[in-house]
Protein backbone atom coordinates (compact mmCIF):
# COMPACT_ATOMS: atom_id res chain seq x y z
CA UNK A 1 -24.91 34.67 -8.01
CA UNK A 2 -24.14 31.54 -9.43
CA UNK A 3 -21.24 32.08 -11.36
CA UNK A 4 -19.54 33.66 -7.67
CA UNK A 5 -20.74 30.15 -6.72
CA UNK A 6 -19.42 28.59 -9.23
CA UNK A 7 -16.11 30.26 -8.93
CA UNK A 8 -15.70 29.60 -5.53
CA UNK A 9 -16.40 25.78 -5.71
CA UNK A 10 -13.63 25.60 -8.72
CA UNK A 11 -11.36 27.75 -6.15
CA UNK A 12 -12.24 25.02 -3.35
CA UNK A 13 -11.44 22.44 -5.31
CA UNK A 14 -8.04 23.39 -6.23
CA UNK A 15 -7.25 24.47 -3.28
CA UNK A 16 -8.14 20.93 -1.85
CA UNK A 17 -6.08 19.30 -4.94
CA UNK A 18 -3.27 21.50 -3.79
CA UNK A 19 -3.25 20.78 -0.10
CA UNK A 20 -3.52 16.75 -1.68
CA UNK A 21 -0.10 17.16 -3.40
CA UNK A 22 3.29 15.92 -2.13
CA UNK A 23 6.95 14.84 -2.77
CA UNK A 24 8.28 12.00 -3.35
CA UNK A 25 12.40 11.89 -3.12
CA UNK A 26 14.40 9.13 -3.58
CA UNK A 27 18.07 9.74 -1.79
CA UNK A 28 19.48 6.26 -2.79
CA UNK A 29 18.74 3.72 -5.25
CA UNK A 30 20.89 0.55 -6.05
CA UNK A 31 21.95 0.19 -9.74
CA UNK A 32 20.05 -2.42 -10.54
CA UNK A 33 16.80 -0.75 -9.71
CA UNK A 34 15.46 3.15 -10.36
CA UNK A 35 12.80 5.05 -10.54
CA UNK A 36 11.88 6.31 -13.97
CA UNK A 37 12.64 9.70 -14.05
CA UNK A 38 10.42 12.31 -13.54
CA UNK A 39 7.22 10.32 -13.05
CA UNK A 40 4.59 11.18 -11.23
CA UNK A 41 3.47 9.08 -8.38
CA UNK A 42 0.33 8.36 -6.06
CA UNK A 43 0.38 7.02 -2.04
CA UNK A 44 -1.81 4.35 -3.35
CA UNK A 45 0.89 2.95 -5.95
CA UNK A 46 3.12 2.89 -3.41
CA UNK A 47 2.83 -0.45 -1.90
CA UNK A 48 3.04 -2.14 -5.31
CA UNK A 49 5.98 0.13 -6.66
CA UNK A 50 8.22 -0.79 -3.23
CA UNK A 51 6.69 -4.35 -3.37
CA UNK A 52 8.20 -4.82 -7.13
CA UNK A 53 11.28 -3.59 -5.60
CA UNK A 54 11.64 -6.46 -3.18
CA UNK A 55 10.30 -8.60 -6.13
CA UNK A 56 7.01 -9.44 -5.14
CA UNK A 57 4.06 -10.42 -7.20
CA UNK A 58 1.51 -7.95 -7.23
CA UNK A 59 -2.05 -6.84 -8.58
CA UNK A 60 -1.21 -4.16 -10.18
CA UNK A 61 1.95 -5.38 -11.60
CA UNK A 62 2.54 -3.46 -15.07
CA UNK A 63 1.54 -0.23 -13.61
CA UNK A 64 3.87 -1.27 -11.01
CA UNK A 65 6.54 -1.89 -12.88
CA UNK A 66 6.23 1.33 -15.82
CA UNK A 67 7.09 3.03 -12.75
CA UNK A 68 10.57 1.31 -12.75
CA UNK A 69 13.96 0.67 -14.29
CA UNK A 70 15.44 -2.78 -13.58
CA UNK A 71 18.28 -3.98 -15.10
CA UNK A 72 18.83 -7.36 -13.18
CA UNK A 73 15.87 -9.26 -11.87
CA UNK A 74 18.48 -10.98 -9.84
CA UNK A 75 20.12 -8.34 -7.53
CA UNK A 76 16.60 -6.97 -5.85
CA UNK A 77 17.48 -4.37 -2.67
CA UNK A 78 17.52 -6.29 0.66
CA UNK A 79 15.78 -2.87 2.10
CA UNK A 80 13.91 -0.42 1.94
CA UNK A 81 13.66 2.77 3.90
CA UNK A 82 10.98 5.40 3.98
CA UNK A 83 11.55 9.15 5.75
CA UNK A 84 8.18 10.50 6.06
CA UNK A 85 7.72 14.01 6.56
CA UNK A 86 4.62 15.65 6.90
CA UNK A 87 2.69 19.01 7.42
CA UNK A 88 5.10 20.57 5.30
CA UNK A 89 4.76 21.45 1.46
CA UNK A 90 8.56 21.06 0.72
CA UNK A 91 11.64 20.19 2.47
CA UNK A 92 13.84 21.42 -0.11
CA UNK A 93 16.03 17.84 -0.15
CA UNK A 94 19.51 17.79 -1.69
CA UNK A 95 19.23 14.68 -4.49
CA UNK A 96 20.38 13.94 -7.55
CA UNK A 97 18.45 15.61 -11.03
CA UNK A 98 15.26 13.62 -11.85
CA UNK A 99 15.30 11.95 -8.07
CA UNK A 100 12.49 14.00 -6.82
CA UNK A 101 8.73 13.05 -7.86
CA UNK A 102 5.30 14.95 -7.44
CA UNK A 103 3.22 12.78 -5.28
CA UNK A 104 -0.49 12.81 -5.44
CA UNK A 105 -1.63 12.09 -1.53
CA UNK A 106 -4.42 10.00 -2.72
CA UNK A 107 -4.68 7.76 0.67
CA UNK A 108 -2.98 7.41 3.96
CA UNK A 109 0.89 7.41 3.41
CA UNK A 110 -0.28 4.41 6.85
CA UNK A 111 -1.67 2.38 4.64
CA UNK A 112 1.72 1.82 2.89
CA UNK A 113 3.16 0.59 5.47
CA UNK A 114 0.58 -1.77 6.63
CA UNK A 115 0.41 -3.45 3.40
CA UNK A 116 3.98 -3.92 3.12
CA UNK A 117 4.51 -5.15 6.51
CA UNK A 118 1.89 -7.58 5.83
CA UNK A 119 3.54 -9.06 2.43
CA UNK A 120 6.91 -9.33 3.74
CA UNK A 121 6.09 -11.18 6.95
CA UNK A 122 3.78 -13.53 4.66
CA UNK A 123 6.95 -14.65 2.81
CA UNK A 124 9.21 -14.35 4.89
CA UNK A 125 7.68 -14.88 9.03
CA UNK A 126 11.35 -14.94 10.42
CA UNK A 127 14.49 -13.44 10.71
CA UNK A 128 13.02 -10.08 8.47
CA UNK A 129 13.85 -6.97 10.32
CA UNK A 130 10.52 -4.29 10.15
CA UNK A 131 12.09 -1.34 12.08
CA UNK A 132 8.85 1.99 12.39
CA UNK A 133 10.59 4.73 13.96
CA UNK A 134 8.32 8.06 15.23
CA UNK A 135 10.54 10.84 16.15
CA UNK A 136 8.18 12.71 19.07
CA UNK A 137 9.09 14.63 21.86
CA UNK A 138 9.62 11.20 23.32
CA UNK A 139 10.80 8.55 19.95
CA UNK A 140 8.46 5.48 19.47
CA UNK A 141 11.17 2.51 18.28
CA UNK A 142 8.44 -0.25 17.21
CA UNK A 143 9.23 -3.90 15.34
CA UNK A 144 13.04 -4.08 16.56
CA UNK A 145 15.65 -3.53 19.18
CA UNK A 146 18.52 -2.13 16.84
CA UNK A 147 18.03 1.53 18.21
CA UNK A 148 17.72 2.74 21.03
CA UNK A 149 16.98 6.76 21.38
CA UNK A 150 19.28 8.91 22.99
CA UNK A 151 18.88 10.53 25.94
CA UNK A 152 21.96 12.67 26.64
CA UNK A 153 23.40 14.65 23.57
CA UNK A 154 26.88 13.57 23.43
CA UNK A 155 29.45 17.13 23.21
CA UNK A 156 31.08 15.48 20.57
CA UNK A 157 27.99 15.54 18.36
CA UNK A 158 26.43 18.90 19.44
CA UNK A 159 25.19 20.72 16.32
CA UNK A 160 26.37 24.08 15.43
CA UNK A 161 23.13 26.30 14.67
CA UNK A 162 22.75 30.47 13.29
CA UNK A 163 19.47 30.63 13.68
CA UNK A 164 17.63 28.36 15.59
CA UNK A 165 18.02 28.13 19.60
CA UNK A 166 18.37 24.95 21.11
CA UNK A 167 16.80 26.68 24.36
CA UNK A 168 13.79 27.71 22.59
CA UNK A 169 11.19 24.82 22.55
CA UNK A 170 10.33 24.47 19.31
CA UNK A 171 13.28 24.92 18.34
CA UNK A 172 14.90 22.35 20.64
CA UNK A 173 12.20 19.45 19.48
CA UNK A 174 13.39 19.79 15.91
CA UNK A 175 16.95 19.94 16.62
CA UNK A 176 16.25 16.53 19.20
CA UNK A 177 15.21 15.10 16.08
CA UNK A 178 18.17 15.74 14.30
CA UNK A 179 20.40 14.40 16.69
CA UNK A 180 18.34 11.32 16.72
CA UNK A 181 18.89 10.94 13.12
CA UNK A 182 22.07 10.93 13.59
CA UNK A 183 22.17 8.94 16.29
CA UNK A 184 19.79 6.08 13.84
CA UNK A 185 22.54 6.62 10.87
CA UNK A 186 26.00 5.62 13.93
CA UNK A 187 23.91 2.63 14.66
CA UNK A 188 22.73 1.22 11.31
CA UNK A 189 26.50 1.59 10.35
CA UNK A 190 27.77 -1.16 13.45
CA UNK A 191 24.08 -3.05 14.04
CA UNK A 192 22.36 -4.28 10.45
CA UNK A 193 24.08 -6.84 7.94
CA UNK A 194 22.27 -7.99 5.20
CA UNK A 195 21.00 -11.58 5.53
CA UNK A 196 19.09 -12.26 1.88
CA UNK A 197 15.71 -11.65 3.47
CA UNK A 198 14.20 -8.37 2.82
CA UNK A 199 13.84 -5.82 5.57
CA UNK A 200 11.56 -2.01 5.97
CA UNK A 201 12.59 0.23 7.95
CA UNK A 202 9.60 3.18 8.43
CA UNK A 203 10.76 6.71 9.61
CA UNK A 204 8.45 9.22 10.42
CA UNK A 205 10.56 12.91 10.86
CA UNK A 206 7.18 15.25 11.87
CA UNK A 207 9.06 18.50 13.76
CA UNK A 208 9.93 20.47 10.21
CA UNK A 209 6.65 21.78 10.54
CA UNK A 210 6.91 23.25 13.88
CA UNK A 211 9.40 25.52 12.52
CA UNK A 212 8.03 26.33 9.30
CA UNK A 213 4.48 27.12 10.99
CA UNK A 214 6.58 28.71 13.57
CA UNK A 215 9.06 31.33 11.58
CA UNK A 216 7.24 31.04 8.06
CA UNK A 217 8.48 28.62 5.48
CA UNK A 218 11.05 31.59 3.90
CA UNK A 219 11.98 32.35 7.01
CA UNK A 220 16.20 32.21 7.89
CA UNK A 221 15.15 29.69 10.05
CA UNK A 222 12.79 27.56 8.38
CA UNK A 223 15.78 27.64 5.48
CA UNK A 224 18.41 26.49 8.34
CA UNK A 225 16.28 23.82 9.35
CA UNK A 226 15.52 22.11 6.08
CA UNK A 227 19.42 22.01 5.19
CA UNK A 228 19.96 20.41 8.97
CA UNK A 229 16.91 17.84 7.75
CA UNK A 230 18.52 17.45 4.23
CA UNK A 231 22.17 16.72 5.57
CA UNK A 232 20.46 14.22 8.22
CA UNK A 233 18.92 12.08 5.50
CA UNK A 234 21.82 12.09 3.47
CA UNK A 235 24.10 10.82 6.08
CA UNK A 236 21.05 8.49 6.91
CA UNK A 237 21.21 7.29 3.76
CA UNK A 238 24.89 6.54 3.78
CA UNK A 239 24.99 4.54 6.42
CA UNK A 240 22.27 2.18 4.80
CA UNK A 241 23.70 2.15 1.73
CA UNK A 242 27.12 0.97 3.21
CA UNK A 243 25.53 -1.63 5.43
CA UNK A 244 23.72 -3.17 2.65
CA UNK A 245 26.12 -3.35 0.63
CA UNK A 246 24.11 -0.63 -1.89
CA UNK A 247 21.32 -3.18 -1.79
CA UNK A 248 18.83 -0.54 -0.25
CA UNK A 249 16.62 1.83 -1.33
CA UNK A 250 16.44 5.20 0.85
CA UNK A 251 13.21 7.36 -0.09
CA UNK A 252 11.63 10.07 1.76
CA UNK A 253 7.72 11.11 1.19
CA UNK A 254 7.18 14.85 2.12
CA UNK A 255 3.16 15.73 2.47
CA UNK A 256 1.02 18.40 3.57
CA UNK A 257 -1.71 16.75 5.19
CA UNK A 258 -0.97 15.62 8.74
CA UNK A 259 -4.33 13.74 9.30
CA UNK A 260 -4.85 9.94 8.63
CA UNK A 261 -7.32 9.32 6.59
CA UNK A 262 -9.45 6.18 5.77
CA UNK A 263 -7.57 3.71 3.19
CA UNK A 264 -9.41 3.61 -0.37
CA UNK A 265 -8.57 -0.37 -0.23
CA UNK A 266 -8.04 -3.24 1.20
CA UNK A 267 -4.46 -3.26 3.32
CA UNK A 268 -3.90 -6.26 1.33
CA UNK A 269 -5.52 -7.48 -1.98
CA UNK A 270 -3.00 -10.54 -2.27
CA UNK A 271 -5.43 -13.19 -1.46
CA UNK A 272 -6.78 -12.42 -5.18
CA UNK A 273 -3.21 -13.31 -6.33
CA UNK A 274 -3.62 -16.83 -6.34
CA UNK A 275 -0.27 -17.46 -4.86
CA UNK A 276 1.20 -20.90 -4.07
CA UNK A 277 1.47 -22.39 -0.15
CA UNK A 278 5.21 -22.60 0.76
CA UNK A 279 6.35 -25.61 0.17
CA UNK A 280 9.08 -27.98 2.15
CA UNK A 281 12.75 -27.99 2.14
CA UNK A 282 12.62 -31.47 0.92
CA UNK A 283 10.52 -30.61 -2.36
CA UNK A 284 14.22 -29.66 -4.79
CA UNK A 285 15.40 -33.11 -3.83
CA UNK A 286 12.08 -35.11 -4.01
CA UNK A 287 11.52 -33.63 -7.96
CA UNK A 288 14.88 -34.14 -9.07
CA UNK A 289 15.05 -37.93 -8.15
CA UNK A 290 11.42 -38.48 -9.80
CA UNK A 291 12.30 -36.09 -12.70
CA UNK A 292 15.57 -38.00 -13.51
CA UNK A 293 14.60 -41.28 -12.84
CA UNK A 294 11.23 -40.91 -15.14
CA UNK A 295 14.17 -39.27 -17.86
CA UNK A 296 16.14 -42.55 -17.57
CA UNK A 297 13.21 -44.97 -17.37
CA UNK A 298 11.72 -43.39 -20.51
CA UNK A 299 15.07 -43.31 -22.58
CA UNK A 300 15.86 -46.99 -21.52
CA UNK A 301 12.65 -48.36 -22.22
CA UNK A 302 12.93 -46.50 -25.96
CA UNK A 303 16.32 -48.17 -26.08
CA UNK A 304 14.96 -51.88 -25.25
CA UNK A 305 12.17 -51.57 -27.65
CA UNK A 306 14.48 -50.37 -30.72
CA UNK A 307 16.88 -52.98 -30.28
CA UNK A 308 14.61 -55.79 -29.93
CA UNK A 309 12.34 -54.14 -33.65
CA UNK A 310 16.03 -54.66 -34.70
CA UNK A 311 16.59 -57.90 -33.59
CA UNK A 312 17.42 -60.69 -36.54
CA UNK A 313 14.55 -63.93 -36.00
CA UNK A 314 17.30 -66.33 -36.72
CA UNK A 315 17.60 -69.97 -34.40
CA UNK A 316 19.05 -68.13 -31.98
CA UNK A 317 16.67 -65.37 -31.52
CA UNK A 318 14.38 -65.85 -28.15
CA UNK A 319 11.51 -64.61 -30.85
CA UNK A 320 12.04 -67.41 -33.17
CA UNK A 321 11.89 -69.76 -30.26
CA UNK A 322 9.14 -68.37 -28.50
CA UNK A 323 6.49 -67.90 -31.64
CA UNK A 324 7.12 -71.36 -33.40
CA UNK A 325 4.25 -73.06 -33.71
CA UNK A 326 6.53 -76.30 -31.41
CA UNK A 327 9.83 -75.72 -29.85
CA UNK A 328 12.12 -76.66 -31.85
CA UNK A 329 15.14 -78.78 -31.14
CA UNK A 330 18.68 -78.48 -31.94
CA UNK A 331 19.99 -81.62 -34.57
């Protein structure tokens, strides 16, 4: 009896590991900044791995940054942008060899963006753009005006299925997310610039499941469905990377678990950080006239006192007037 009892906690505990386990793709990375390949990531580095990106200080900043490849400190992405996918186990993504990750759903993938959206709006309280887009029957645009969802599908963009139905419901929700992918990637393309400040834009893509739980995740069209979702993200991903100039990283997180649950920290440890108050636009100018004129002051005073140690006492030295025991008068 208890080695059946044994077996079946060991079962239920992989079986809860497994349902923990998710993907982490990245579908565009700027050459200045990559992932290291083939590493294996948790939610709960997350935060510190896309803060590094932006070049934040962080906690956890060597764990952080064995996680990366940087090869100028100087060209950081302006953006980043996060698909997330969820309730699904894979989504099959077209990207480059090494680009996907294993991804160990250790905390809410929520709690990511909380903590980011803190940090950036602590540095930077204006003029950042933090974009969360929820693609529901009825899309949630939070944080900015850029997009606006679509309510008429344009004949021009209609998308040209095999297997799924557009007059079927669940088949229609996930195609309705599709063409408001689509419709995100023709706007990002004529509405965002960079402007030096970073920016997050937050994506959440949840209808692939619907068909998978649906059909069956080998299914024709479960297989139709992820190559719609894969060509969406890619063409998503173009349109960032051309209106940031490649400055942007495009990553997409593809989990199993659907639920929120409870953050194992703090949304934001950076109080412990010890980081400086900003300080005023006048403080460049205000050191570099002290700082020079202390550099001058010092070098001239150095200069006075060697050339008066050098000075010949003679008659006409001020010393050999001054220290005489009576002034003494020319003849």
């Amino acid at each position: 009896m208890n080695i059946w009892f044994t077996f079946a906690l060991v079962i239920a505990a992989f079986t809860s590991a497994k349902c923990s386990e998710g993907q982490f793709y990245v579908l565009h990375s700027p050459e200045t900044v990559r992932l290291v390949k083939d590493v294996s990531l948790s939610v709960s580095q997350l935060p510190d791995i896309f803060s590094s990106v932006f070049g934040f200080t962080v906690a956890n900043e060597k764990e952080a940054w064995d996680k990366l490849l940087v090869s100028d400190l100087f060209e950081c992405p302006e953006a980043i942008v996060n698909i997330i996918v969820p309730g699904v186990e894979n989504a099959d993504l077209t990207v480059k060899e090494g680009n996907q990750h294993h991804l160990n759903n250790d905390e809410s993938i929520d709690a990511t963006f909380n903590t980011l959206e803190a940090r950036i709006k602590k540095r930077y309280p204006q003029d950042m753009t933090i974009m969360r887009v929820i693609l529901n029957d009825e899309p949630i645009v939070t944080g900015s005006d850029i997009f606006k969802p679509i309510e008429e599908i344009d004949e021009s963009s209609k998308i040209v299925t095999e297997h799924l139905n557009l007059l079927i419901d669940q088949d229609s929700k996930f195609l309705a997310e599709i063409y408001q992918l689509n419709a995100l990637s023709d706007t990002i393309k004529t509405k965002v610039s960079p402007n030096g400040i970073p920016d997050l834009y937050w994506i959440v893509a949840p209808n692939l499941k619907i068909i998978t739980s649906h059909y069956g995740a080998e299914s024709y069209e479960a297989g139709e469905a992820k190559k719609l979702l894969s060509d969406a993200l890619n063409r998503l991903s173009q349109s960032f990377s051309e209106a940031y100039r490649n400055k942007v990283l495009v990553t997409a997180v593809v989990t199993k678990s659907t639920e929120l649950r409870r953050s194992k920290r703090q949304t934001d440890k950076e109080v412990e950080l010890n980081i400086a108050e900003p300080v005023s636009d006048d403080y460049p100018v205000i050191f570099n006239l002290l700082l020079w004129f202390t550099v001058v002051f010092v070098f001239s005073l150095l200069a006075i006192s060697l050339s008066i140690a050098q000075m010949d006492p003679g008659r006409d030295s001020i010393i050999y007037r001054m220290t005489s025991n009576r002034m003494k008068k020319e003849n």
